[in-house]
Protein backbone atom coordinates (compact mmCIF):
# COMPACT_ATOMS: atom_id res chain seq x y z
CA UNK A 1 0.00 0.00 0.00
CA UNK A 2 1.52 3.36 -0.91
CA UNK A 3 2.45 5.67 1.87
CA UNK A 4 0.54 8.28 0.83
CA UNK A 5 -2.84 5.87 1.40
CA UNK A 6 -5.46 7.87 2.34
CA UNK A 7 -9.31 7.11 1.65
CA UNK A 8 -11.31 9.43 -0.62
CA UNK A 9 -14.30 10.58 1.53
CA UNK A 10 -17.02 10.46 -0.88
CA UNK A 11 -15.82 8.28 -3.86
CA UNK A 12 -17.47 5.31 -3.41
CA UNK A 13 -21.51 6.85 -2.62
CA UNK A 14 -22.68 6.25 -6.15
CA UNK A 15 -22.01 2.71 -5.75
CA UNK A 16 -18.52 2.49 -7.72
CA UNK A 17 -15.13 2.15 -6.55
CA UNK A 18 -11.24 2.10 -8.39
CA UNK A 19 -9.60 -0.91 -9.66
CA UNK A 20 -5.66 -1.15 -10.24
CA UNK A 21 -5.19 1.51 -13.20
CA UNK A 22 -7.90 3.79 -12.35
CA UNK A 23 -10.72 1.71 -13.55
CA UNK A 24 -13.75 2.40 -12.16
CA UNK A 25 -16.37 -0.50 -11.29
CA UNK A 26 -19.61 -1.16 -10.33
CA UNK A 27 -19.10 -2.39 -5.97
CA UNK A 28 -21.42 -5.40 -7.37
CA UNK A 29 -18.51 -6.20 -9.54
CA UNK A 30 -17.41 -9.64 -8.81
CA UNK A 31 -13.74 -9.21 -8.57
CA UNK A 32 -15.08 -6.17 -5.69
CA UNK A 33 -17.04 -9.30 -4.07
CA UNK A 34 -13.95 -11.96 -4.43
CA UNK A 35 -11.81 -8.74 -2.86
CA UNK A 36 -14.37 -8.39 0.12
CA UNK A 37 -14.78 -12.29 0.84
CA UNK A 38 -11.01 -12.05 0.76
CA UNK A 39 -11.08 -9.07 3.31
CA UNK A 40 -13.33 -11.18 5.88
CA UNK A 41 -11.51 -14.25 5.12
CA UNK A 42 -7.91 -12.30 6.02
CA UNK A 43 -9.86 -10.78 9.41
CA UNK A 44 -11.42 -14.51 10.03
CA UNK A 45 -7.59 -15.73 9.98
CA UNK A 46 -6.90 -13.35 12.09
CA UNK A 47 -9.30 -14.84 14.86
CA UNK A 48 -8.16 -17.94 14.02
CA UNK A 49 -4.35 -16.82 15.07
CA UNK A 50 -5.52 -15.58 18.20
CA UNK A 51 -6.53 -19.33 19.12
CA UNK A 52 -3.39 -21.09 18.29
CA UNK A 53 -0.77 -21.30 20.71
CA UNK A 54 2.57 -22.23 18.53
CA UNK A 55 4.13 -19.09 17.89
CA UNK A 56 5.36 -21.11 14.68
CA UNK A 57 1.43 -21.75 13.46
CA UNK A 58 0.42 -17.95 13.82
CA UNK A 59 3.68 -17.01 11.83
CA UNK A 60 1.49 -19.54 8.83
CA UNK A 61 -1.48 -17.60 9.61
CA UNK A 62 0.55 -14.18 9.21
CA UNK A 63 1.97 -15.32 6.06
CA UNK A 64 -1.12 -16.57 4.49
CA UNK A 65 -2.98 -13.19 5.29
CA UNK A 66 -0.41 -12.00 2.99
CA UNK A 67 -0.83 -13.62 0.59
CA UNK A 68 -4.56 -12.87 0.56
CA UNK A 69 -3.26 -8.99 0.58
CA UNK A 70 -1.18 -10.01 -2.61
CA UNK A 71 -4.32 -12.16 -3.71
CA UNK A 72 -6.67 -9.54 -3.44
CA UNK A 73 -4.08 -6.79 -5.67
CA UNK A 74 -4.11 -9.68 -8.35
CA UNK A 75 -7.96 -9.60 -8.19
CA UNK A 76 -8.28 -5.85 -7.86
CA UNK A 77 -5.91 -6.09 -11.76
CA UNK A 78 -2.25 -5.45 -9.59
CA UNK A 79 0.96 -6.94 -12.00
CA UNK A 80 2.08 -9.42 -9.59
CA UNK A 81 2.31 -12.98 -8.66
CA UNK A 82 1.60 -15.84 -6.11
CA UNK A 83 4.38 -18.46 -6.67
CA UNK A 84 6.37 -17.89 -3.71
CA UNK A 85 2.95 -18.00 -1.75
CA UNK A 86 1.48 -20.93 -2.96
CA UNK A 87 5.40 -22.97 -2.86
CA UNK A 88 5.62 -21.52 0.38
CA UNK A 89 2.25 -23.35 1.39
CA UNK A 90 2.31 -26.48 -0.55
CA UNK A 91 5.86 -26.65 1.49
CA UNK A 92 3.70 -26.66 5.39
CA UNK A 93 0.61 -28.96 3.66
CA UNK A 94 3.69 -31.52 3.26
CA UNK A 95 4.85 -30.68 6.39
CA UNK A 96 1.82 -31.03 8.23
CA UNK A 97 0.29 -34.29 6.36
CA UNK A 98 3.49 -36.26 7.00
CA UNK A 99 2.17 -36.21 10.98
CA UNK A 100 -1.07 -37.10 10.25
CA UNK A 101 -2.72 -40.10 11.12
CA UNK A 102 -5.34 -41.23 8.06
CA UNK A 103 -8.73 -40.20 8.70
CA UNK A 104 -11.28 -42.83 9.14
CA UNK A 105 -14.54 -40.56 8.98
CA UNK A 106 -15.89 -37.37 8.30
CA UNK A 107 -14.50 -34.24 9.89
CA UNK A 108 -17.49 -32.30 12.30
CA UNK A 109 -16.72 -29.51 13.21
CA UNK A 110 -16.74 -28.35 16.99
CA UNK A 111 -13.86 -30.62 18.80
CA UNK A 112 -12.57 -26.41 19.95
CA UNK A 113 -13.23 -23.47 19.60
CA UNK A 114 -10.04 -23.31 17.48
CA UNK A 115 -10.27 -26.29 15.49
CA UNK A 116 -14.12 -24.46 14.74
CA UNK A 117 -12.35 -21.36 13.57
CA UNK A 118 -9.89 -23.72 11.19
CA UNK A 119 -12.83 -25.23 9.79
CA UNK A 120 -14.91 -22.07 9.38
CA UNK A 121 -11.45 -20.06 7.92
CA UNK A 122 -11.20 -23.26 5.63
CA UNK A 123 -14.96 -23.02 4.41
CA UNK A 124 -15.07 -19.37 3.49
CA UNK A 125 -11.54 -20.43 1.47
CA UNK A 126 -13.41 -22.50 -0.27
CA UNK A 127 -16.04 -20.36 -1.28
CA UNK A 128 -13.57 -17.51 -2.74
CA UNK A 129 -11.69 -20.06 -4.46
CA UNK A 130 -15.31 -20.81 -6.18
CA UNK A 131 -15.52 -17.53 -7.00
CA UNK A 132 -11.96 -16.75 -8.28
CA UNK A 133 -12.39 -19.46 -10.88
CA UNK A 134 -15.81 -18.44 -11.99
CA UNK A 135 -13.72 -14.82 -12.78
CA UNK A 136 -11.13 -17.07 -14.17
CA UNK A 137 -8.43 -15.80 -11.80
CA UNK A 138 -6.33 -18.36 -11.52
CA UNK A 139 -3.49 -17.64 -9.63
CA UNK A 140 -5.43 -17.10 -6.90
CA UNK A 141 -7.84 -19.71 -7.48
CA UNK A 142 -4.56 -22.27 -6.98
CA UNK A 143 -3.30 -20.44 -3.93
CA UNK A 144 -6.85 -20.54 -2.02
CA UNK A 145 -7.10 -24.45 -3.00
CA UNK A 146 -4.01 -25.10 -1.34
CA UNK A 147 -4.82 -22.70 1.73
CA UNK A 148 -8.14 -24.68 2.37
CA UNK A 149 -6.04 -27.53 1.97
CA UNK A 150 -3.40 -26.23 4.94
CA UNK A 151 -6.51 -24.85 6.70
CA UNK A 152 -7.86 -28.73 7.06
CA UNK A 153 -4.75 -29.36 8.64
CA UNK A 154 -4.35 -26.94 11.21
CA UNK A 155 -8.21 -27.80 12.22
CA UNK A 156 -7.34 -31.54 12.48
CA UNK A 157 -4.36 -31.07 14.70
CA UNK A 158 -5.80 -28.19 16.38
CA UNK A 159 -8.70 -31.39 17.19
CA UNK A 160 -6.13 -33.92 18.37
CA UNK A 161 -4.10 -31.61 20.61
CA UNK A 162 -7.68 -29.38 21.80
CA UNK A 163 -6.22 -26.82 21.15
């Protein structure tokens, strides 16, 4: 975000709001609803962090709210990319599956309150990724897979340990 950031009071009362290179769009536009899902999935993560006790785990959860930031500027039409982001969480899922027993039924929800927040974190992942492949974004289509992916995780070790 440039330094200079400031809101313009005003801008967005019509019911339109700036892309990357000035564009302006309806705030229907479904790359401004993939950026807001993204938004509430970044402050949901953010719960989720304050839940886990491993200062290692909320590190993940830091870096994977920024890579929704970088997620969202590829969205909003930014020139960048998600390689290192997704590698960087393909890397933990690996990581993280290698201690995991198999799973011999369906995951409920609801073991903690943190393992809850995993799961919920993990569902509204899901549901951007949905929608950045129906905008055919994807870039951040792949990175959300694979952070619903490492979201599972964290909620079923989050289960095992209660916490």
């Amino acid at each position: 975000m440039p330094k200079n950031f400031k809101p313009k009071m005003g801008s967005g009362d019509l019911g339109f709001t700036d892309l990357f290179g000035g564009r302006r769009v309806p705030k229907t536009h479904c790359r401004v609803k993939l950026n807001a899902l993204l938004d509430d999935l970044g402050a949901l993560l953010g719960l989720l962090k304050t839940g886990l006790k491993a200062a290692g785990a909320k590190k993940e959860i830091s870096a994977a709210q920024a890579g929704l930031i970088r997620a969202s500027g590829l969205i909003a039409g930014a020139r960048t990319d998600l390689k290192a982001e997704t590698a960087a969480l393909e890397k933990l899922i690996e990581l993280r599956a290698a201690g995991i027993r198999p799973l011999k039924k369906f995951v409920l929800p609801g073991a903690n309150e943190t393992e809850a927040l995993a799961h919920l974190a993990r569902a509204k992942t899901r549901v951007c990724e949905v929608l950045a492949w129906e905008i055919k974004a994807k870039a951040p289509a792949v990175y959300l897979n694979r952070l619903s992916d490492y979201l599972f995780l964290v909620a079923v070790k989050s289960a095992r340990r209660g916490r």
